[in-house]
C-alpha atoms as a PDB file:
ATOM      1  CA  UNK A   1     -12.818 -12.070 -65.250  1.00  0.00           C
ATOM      2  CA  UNK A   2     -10.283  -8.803 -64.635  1.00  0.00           C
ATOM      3  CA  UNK A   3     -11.674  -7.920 -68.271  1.00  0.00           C
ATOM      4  CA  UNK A   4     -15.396  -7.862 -67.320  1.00  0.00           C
ATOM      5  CA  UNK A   5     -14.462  -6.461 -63.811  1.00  0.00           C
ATOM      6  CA  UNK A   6     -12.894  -2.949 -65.402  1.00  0.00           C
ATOM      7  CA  UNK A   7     -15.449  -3.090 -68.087  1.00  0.00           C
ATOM      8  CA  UNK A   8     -17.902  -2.596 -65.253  1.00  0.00           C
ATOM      9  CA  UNK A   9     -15.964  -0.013 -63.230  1.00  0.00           C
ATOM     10  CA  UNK A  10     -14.958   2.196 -66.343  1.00  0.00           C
ATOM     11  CA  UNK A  11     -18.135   1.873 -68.191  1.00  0.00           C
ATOM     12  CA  UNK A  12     -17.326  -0.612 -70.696  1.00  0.00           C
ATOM     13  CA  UNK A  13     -14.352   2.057 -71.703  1.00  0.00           C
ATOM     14  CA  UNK A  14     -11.470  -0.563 -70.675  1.00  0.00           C
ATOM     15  CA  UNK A  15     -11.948  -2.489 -73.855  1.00  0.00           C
ATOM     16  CA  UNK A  16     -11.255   1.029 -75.807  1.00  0.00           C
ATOM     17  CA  UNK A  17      -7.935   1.284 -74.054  1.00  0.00           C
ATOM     18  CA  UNK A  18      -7.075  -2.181 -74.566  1.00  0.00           C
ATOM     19  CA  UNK A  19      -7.839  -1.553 -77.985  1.00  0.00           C
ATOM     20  CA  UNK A  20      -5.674   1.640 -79.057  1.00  0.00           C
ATOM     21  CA  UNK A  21      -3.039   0.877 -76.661  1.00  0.00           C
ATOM     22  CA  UNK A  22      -2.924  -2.892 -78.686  1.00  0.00           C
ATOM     23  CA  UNK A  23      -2.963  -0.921 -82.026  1.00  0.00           C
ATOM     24  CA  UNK A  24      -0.311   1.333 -81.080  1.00  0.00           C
ATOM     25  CA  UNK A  25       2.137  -1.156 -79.891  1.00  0.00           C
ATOM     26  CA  UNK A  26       1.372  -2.597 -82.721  1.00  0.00           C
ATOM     27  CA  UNK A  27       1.592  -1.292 -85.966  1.00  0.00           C
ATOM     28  CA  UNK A  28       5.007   0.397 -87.232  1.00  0.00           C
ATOM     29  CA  UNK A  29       7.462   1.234 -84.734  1.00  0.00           C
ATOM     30  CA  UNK A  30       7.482   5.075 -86.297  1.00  0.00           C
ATOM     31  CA  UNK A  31       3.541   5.205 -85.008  1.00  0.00           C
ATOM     32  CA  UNK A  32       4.718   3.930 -81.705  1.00  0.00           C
ATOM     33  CA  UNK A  33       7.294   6.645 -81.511  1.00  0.00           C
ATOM     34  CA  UNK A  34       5.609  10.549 -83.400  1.00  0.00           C
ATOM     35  CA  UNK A  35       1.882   8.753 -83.462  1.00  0.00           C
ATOM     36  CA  UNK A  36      -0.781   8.852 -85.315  1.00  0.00           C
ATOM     37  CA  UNK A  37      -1.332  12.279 -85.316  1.00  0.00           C
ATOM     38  CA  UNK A  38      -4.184  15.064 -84.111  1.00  0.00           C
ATOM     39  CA  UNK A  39      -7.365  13.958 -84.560  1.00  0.00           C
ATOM     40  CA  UNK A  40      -6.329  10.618 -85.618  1.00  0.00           C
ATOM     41  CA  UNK A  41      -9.183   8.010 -84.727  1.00  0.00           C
ATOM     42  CA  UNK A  42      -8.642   5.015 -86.897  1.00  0.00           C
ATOM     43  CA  UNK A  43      -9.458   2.077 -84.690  1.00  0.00           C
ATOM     44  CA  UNK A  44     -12.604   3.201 -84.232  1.00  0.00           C
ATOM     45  CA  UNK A  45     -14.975   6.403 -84.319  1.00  0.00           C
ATOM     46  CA  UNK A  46     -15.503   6.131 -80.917  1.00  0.00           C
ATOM     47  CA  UNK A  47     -13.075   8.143 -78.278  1.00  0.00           C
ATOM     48  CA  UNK A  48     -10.831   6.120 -76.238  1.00  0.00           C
ATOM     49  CA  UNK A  49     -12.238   8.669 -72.864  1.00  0.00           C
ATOM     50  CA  UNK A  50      -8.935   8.570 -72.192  1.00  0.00           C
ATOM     51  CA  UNK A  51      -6.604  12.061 -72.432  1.00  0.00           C
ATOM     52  CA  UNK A  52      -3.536  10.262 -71.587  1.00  0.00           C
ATOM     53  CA  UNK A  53      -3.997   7.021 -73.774  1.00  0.00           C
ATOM     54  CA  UNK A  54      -5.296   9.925 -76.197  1.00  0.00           C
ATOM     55  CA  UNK A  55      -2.115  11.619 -76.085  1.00  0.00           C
ATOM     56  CA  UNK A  56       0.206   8.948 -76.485  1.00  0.00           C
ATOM     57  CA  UNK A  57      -1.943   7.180 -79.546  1.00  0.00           C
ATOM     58  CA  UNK A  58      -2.103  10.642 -81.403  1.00  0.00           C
ATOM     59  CA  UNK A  59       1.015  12.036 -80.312  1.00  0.00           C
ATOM     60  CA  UNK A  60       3.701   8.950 -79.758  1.00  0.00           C
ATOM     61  CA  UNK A  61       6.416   8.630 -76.837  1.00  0.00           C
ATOM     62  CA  UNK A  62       8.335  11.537 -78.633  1.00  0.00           C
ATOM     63  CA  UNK A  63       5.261  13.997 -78.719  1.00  0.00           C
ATOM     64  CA  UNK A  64       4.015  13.164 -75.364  1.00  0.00           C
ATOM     65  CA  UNK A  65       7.466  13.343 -73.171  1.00  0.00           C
ATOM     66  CA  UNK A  66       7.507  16.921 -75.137  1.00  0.00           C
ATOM     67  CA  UNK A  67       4.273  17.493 -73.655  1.00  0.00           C
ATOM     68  CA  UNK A  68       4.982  16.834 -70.451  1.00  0.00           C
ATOM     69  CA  UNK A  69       8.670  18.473 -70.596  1.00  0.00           C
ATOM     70  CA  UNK A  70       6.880  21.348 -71.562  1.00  0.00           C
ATOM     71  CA  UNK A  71       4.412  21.703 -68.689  1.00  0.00           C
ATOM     72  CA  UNK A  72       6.658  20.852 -66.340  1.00  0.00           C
ATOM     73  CA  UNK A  73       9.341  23.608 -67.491  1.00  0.00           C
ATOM     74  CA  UNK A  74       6.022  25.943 -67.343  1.00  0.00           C
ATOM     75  CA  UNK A  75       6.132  25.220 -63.627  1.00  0.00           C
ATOM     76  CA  UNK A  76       9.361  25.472 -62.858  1.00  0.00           C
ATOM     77  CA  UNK A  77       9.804  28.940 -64.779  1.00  0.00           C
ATOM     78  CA  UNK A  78       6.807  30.199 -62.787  1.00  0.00           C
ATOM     79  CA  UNK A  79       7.996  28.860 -59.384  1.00  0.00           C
ATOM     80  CA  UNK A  80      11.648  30.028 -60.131  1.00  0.00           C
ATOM     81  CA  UNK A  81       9.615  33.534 -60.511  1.00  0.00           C
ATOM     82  CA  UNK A  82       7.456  33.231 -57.568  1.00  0.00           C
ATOM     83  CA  UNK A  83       4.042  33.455 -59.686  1.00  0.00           C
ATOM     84  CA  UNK A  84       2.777  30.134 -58.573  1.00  0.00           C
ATOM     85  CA  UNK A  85       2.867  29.481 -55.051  1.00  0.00           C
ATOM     86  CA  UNK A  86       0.774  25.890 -54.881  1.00  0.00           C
ATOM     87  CA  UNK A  87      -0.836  25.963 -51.481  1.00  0.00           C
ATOM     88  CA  UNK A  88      -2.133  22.777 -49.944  1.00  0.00           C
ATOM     89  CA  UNK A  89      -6.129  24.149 -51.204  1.00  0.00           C
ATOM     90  CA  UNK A  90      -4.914  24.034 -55.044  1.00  0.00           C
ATOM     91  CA  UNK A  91      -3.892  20.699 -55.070  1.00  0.00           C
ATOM     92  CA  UNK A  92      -7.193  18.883 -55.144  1.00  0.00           C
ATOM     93  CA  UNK A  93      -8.546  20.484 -58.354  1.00  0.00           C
ATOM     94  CA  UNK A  94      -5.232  19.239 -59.604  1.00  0.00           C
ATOM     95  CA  UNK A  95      -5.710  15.770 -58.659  1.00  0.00           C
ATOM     96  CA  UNK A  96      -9.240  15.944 -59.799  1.00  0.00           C
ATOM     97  CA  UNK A  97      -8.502  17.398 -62.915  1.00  0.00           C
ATOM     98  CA  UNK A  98      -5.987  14.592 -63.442  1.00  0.00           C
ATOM     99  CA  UNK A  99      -8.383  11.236 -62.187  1.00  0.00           C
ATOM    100  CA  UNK A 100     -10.871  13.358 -64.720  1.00  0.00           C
ATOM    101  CA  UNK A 101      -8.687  12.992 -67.505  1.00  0.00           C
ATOM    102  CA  UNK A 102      -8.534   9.385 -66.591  1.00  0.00           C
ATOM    103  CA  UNK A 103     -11.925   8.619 -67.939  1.00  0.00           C
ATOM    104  CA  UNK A 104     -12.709  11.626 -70.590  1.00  0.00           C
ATOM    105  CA  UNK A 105     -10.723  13.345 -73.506  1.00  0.00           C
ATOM    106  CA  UNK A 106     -13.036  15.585 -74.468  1.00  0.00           C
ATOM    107  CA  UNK A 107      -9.787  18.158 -75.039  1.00  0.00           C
ATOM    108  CA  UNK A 108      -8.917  16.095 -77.371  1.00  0.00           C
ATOM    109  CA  UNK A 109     -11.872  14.721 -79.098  1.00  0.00           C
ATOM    110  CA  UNK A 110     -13.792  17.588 -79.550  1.00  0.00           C
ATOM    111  CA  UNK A 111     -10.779  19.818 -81.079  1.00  0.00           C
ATOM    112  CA  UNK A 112      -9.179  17.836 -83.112  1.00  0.00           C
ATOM    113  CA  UNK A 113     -12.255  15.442 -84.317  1.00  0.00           C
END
């Protein structure tokens, strides 16, 4: 089954996204929009190893479009200033960084647990 199939490629963490993205959609509509809060793990102890579902179950739609306003004004300011000049070479870590994030929220988990 599709189930068993991403169980197998994320080790066995696609049933801990199911799970929090299920219990965020959900609950109360007010959860689904400012979250649960930091360091909110009430589905289970375990992590979802996740930063993104991470984000959105702790933070909500509100907190995470802030989020990503935010870093994305960050970049703008400092390419409107010339400070970051994002050669072809930088890119990878980026896009490692963010297939990382993917399968581990240990930003998350370990400051806020």
């Amino acid at each position: 089954s599709f189930e068993d199939m991403m169980n197998m490629i994320t080790t066995s963490r696609y049933g801990l996204w199911v799970d929090y993205l299920k219990y965020t959609f959900t609950n109360s509509p007010l959860h689904l929009i400012f979250g649960y809060g930091l360091g909110a793990y009430r589905i289970t102890t375990y992590s979802p190893h996740n930063a993104y579902i991470s984000m959105f179950y702790q933070f909500g739609i509100v907190g995470t479009i802030l989020f990503i306003a935010t870093m994305v004004m960050i970049f703008i300011s400092l390419k409107k200033e010339n400070h970051l000049k994002i050669h072809k070479a930088i890119w990878l870590p980026i896009i490692v960084l963010a297939l990382v994030l993917c399968v581990e929220d240990t930003i998350f988990y370990i400051l806020f647990k």
